[in-house]
Protein backbone atom coordinates (compact mmCIF):
# COMPACT_ATOMS: atom_id res chain seq x y z
CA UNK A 1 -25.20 36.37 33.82
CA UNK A 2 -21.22 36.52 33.47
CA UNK A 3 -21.24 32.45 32.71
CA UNK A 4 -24.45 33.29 29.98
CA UNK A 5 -23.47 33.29 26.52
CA UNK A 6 -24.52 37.08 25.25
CA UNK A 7 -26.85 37.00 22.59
CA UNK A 8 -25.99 40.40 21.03
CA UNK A 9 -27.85 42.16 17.52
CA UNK A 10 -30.90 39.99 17.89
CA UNK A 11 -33.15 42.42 16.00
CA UNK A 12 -37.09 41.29 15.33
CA UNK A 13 -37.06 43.54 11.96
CA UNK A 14 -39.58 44.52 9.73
CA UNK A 15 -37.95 42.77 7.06
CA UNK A 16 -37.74 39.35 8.68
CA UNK A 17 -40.77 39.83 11.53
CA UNK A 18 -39.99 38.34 14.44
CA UNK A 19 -41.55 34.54 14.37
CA UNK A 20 -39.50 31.82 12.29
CA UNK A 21 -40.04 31.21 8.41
CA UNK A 22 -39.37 28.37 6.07
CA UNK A 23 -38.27 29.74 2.53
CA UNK A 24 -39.01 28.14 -0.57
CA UNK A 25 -35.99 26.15 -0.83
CA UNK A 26 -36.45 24.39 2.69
CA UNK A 27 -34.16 26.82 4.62
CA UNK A 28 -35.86 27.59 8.18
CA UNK A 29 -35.22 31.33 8.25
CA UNK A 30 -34.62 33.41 11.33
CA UNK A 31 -32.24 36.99 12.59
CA UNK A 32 -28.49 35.44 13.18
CA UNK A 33 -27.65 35.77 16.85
CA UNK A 34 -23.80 37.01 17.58
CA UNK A 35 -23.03 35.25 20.74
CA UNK A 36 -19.70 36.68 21.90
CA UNK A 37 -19.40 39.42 23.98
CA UNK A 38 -15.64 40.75 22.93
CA UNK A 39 -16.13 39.76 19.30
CA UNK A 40 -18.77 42.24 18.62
CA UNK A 41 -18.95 46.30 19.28
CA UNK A 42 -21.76 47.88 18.71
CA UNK A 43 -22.37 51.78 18.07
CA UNK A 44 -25.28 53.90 16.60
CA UNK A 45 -26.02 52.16 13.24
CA UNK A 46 -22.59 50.69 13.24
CA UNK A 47 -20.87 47.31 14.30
CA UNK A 48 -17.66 45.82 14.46
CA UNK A 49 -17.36 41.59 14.60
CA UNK A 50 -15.09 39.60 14.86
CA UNK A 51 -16.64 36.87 12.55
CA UNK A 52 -16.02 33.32 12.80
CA UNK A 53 -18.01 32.42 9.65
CA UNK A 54 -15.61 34.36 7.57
CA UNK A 55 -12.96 33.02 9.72
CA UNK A 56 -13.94 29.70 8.60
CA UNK A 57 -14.28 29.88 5.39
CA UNK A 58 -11.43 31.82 4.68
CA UNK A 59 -9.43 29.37 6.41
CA UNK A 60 -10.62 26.74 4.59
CA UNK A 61 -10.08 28.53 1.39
CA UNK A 62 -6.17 29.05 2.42
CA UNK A 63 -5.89 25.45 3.13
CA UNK A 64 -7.20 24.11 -0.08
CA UNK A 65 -5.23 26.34 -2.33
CA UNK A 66 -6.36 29.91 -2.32
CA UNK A 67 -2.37 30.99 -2.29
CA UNK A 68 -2.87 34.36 -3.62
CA UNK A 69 -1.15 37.21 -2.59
CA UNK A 70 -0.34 41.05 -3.99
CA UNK A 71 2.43 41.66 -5.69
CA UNK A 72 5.22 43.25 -3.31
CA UNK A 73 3.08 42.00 0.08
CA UNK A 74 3.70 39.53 2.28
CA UNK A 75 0.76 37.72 4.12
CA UNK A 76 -0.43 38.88 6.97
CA UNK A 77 1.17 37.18 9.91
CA UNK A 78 -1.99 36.08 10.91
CA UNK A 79 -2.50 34.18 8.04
CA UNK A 80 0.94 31.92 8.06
CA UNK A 81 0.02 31.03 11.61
CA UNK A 82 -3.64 29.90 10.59
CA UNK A 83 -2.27 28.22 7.56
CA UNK A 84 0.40 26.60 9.57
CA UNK A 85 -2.08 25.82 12.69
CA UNK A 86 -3.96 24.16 10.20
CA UNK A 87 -1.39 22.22 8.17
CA UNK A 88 0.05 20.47 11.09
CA UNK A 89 -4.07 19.76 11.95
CA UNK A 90 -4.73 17.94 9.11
CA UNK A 91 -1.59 16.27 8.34
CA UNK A 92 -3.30 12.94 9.22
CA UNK A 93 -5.82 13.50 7.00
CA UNK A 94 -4.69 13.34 3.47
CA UNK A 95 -7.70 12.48 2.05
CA UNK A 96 -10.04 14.59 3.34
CA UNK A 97 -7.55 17.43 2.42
CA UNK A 98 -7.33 16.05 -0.91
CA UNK A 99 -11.55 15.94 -1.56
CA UNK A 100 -11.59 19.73 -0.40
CA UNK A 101 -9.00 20.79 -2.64
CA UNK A 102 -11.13 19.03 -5.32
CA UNK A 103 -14.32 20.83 -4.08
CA UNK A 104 -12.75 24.09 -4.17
CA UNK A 105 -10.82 23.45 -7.49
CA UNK A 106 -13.94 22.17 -9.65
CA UNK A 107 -16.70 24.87 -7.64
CA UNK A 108 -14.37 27.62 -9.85
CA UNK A 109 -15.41 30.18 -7.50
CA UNK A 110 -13.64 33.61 -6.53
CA UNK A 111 -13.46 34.00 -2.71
CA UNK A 112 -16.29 37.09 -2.78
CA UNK A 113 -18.68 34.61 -3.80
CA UNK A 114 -18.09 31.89 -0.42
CA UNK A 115 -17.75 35.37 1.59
CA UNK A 116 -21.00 36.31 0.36
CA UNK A 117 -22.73 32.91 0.96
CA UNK A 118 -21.20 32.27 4.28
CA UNK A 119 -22.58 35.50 5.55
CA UNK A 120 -26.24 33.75 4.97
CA UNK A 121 -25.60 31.12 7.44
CA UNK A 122 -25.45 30.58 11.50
CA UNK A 123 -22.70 33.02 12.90
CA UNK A 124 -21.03 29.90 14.95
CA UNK A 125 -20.47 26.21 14.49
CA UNK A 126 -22.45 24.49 13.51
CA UNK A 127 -23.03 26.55 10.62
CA UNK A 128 -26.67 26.35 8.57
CA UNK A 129 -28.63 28.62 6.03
CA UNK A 130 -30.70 30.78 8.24
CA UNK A 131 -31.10 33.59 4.97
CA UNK A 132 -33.51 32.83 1.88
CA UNK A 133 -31.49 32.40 -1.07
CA UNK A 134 -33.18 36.04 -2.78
CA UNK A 135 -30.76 37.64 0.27
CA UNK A 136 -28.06 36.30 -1.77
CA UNK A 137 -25.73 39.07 -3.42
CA UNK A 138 -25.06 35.84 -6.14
CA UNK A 139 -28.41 34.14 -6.03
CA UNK A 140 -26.66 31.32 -8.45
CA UNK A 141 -24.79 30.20 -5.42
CA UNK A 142 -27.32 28.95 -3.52
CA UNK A 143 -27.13 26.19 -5.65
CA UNK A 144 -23.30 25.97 -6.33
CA UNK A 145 -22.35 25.37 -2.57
CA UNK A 146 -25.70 23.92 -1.54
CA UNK A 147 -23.75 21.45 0.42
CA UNK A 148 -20.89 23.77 1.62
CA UNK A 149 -22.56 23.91 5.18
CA UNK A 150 -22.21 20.33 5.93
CA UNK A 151 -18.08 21.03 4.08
CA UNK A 152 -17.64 23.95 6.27
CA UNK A 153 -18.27 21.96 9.60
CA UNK A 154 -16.60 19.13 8.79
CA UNK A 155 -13.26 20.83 8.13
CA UNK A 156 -14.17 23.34 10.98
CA UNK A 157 -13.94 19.77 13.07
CA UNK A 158 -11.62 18.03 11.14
CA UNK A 159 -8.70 21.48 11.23
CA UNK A 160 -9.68 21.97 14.90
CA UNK A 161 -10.97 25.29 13.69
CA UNK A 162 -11.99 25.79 17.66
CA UNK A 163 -8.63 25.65 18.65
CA UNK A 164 -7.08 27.58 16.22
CA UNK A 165 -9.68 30.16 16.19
CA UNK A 166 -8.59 30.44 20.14
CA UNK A 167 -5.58 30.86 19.45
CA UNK A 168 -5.56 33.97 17.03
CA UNK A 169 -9.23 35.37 18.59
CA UNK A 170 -6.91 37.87 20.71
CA UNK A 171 -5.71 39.37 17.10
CA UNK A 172 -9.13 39.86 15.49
CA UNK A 173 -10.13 41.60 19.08
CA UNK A 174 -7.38 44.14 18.91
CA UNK A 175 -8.58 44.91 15.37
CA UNK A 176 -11.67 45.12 15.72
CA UNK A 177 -11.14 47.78 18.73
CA UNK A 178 -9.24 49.96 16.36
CA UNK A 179 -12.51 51.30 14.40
CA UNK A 180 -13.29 54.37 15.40
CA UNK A 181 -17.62 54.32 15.06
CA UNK A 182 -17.69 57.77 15.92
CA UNK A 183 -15.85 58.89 12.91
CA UNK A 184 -18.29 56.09 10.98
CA UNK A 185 -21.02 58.35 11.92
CA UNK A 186 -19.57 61.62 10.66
CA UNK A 187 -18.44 60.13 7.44
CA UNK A 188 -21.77 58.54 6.67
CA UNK A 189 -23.47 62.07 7.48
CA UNK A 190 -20.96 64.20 5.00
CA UNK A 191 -21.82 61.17 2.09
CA UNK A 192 -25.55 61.82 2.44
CA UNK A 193 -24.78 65.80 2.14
CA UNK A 194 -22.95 65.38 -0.36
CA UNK A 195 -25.16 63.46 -2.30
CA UNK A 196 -27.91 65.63 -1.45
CA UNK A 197 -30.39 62.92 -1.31
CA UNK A 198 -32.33 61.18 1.83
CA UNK A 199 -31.06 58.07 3.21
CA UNK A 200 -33.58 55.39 2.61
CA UNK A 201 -31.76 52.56 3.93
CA UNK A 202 -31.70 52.21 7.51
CA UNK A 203 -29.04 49.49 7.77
CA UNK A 204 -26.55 48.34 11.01
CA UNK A 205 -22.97 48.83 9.39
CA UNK A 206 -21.17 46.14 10.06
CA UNK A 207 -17.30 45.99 9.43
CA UNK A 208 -16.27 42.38 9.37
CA UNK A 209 -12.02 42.90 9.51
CA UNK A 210 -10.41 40.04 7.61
CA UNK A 211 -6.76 38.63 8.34
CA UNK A 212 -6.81 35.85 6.33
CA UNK A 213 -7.13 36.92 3.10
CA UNK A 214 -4.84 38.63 0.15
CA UNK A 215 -4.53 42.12 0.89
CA UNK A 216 -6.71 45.12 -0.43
CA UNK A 217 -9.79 43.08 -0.96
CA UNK A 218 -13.22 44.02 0.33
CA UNK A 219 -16.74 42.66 -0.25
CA UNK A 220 -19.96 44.70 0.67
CA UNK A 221 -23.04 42.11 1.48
CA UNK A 222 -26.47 42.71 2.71
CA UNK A 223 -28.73 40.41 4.69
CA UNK A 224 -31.74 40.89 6.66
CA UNK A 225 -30.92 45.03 7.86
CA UNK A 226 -27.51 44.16 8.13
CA UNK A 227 -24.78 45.61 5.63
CA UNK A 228 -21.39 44.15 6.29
CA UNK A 229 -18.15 45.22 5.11
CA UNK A 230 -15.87 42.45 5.12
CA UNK A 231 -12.31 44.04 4.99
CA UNK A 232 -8.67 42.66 4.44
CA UNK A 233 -5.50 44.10 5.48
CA UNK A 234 -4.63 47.62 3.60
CA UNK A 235 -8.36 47.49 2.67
CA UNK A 236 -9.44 50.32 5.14
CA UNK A 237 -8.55 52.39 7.54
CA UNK A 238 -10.63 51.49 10.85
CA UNK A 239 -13.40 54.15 9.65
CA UNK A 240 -16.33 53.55 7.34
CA UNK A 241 -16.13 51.58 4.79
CA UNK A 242 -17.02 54.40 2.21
CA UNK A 243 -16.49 52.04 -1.25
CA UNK A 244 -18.52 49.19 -0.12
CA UNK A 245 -21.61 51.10 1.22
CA UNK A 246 -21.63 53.18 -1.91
CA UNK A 247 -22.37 50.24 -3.48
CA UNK A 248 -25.50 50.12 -2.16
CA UNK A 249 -26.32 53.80 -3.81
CA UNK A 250 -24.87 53.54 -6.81
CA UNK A 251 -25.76 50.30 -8.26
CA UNK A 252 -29.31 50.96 -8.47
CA UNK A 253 -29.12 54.90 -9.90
CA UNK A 254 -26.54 53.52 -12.53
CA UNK A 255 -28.75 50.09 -13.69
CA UNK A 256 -31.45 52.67 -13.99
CA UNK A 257 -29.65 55.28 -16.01
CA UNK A 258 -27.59 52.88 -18.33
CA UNK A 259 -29.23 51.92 -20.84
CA UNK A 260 -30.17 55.40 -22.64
CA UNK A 261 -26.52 55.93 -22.93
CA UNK A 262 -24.96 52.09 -23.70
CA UNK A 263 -23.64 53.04 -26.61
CA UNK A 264 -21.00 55.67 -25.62
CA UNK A 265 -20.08 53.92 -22.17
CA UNK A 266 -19.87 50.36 -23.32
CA UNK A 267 -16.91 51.86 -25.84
CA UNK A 268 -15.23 52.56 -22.23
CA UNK A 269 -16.14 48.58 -20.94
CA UNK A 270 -14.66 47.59 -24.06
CA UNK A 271 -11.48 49.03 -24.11
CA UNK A 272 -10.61 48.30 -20.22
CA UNK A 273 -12.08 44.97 -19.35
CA UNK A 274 -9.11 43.24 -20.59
CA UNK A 275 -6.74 45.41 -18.04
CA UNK A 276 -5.51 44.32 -14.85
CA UNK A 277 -8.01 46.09 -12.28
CA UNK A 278 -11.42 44.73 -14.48
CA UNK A 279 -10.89 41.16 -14.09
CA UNK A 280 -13.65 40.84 -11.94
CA UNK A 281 -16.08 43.19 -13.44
CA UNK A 282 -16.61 41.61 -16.88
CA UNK A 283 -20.14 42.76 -17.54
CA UNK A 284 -20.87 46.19 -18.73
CA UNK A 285 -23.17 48.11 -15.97
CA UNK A 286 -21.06 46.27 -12.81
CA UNK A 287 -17.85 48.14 -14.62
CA UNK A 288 -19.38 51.23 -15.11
CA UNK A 289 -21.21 51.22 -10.94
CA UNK A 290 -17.43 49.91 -10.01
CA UNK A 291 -15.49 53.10 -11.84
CA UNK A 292 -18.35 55.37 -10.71
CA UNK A 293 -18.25 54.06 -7.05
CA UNK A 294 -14.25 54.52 -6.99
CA UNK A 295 -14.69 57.91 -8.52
CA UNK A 296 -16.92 58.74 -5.47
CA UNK A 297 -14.93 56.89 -3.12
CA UNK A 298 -11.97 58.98 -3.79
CA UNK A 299 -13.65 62.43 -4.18
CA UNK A 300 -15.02 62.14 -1.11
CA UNK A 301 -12.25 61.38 0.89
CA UNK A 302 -10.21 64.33 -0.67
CA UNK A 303 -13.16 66.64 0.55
CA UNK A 304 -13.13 64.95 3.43
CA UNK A 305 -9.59 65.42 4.25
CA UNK A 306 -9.38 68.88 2.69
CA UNK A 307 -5.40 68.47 2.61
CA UNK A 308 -3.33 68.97 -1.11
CA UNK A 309 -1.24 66.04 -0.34
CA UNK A 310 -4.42 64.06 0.05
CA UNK A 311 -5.58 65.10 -2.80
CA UNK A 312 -2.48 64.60 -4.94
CA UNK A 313 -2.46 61.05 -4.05
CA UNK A 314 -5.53 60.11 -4.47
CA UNK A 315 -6.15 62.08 -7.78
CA UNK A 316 -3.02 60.18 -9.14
CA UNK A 317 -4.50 56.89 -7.99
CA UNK A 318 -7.67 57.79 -10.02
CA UNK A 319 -5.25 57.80 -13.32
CA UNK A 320 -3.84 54.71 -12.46
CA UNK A 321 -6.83 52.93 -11.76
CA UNK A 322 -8.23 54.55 -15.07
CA UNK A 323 -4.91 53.55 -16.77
CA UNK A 324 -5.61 49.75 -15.26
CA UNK A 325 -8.78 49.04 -16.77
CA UNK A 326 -11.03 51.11 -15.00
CA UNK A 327 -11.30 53.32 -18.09
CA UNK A 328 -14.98 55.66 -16.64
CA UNK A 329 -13.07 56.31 -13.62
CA UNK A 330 -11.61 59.41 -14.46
CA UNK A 331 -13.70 60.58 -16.81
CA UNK A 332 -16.62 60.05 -13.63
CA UNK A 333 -14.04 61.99 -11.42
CA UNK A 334 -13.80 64.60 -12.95
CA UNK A 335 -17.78 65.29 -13.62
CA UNK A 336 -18.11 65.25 -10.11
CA UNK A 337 -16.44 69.03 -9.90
CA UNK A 338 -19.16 70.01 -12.13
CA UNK A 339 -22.11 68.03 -9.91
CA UNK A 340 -20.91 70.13 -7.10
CA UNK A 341 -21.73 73.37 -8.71
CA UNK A 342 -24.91 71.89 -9.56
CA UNK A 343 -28.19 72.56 -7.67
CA UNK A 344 -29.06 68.91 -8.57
CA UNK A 345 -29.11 65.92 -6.16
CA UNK A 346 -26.79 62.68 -7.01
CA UNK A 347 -29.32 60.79 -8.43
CA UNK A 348 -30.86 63.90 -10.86
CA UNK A 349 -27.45 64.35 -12.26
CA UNK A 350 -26.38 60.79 -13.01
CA UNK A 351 -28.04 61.15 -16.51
CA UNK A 352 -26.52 64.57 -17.26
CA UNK A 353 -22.81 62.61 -15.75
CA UNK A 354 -23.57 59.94 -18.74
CA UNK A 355 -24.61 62.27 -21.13
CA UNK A 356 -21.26 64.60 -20.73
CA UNK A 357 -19.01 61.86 -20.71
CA UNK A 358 -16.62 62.54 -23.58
CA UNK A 359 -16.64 59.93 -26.57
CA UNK A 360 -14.25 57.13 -25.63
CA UNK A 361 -10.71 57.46 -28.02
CA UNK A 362 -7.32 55.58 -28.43
């Protein structure tokens, strides 16, 4: 058994059934197999992996000009080694460097959107679409990077991705033995109190840490009963990831609630979506489930930690995000106090929330 490859999270689910499937769009679907032992952990309802899709396509991103970095940080050192490891790999290859770089430039995509889509495929090389495209969190894509698959293993072959991935495994291993799944547990409990609602999903949790990538960026994506939280440096702290799940809450309760109350909250979108932290939510109900989900986010953590210097810092990082663009954060925040003396549930008081919001002024 020791020389076996482990096949590890092979669930039949309700949600995919257990025999193979071909989509509409030709893609054979079927569960994704993690095949390495020490680069996946697995709790109750929680998982840690150490994944090499991500891996790839984050390295391909950094070698075909995704330079970005924030302001005052410098990249991870796991990142200048992979960038390096892979410079030196394809300095024979000009011209295949040169056609990525095109790929990537004219595609116009943000990285969340190849995170996303990568996560639908194989979880080793060779990597294929095992997901239907409707799995997608950007269904759009499906189209966009049709052909990224075939990309993806040719530069995982061409940048010896093997190699280099064997190099730097031992770093994603230590990481991913940091998370504390215990702790998972008892955060996801106190969220479900506190919303006072029943937990209909019953997904696998899976933190996906990321060293390759700016820092403070996080996607959530959901396929088959998986939810993974793909995570950057200064992005988390080796617990839950409490922003991204909420995600999967909130989005729904706010698309359902917004409408009735566009008028008054789309003053807010307009006024902040210029600002530096709405960049990437330009459309009026993913801004208002983004500054609702960071309201929550924080709040809970501050009850959570029940400690005044907590709770100073995190209350001042709700003004600044507000201050950034992010303009319903605060005013969400602070309507949360008053859902907490409520005898409603999260869900029954997201109307009343939109309704008490103050009229947006100068």
């Amino acid at each position: 058994m020791r020389r076996l490859k482990y096949v590890i999270g092979v669930f039949c689910l309700a949600i995919t059934g257990c025999s193979l499937l071909k989509s509409s769009s030709g893609i054979k679907v079927e569960p994704v197999q993690f095949f390495y032992a020490d680069e996946y952990r697995q709790g109750q309802g929680f998982a840690v992996l150490a994944d090499r899709r991500i891996f790839a396509v984050m390295a391909f991103l950094n070698a075909t000009g995704y330079d970005e970095e924030v302001q005052g940080q410098q990249m991870h050192p796991v990142r200048v080694r992979v960038r390096k490891m892979v410079e030196d790999n394809l300095k024979d290859k000009p011209e295949k460097l040169a056609a990525w770089r095109q790929y990537y430039k004219t595609r116009g995509l943000a990285t969340f959107h190849y995170q996303d889509f990568v996560l639908s495929l194989s979880a080793d090389y060779p990597f294929r679409r095992i997901r239907p495209d409707n799995e997608l969190g950007y269904q759009w894509t499906a189209e966009r990077l049709r052909d990224f698959p075939d990309v993806l293993n040719d530069f995982w072959v061409t940048a010896k991705l093997a190699n280099v991935w064997s190099e730097i495994k031992s770093d994603y291993v230590a990481e991913i033995n940091k998370y504390d799944m215990e702790k998972m547990g008892r955060q996801m409990s106190f969220l479900w109190e506190y919303l006072r609602m029943a937990r209909r999903d019953a997904f696998v949790i899976v933190n996906v840490p990321d060293l390759i990538d700016r820092h403070y960026h996080a996607i959530g994506a959901k396929y088959e009963n998986y939810y993974y939280c793909v995570e950057s440096s200064g992005s988390h702290s080796y617990d839950l990831d409490i922003h991204e799940y909420l995600h999967s809450v909130v989005n729904r309760i706010v698309e359902a609630n917004y409408s009735k109350y566009s008028t008054k909250l789309q003053e807010y979108y307009s006024a902040g979506k210029t600002g530096p932290m709405s960049k990437t939510y330009q459309q009026p109900v993913t801004f208002a489930s983004e500054c609702l989900v960071r309201a929550l986010d924080d709040r809970l953590h501050v009850l959570l930690a029940n400690d005044p210097a907590v709770t100073k810092r995190l209350e001042d990082r709700v003004a600044s995000i507000t201050a950034k663009g992010l303009m319903l954060t605060q005013p969400f925040y602070l309507l949360l106090k008053e859902y907490e003396s409520s005898a409603l549930n999260f869900e029954e008081f997201i109307p009343v929330m939109f309704r008490q919001v103050p009229e947006y002024k100068n």
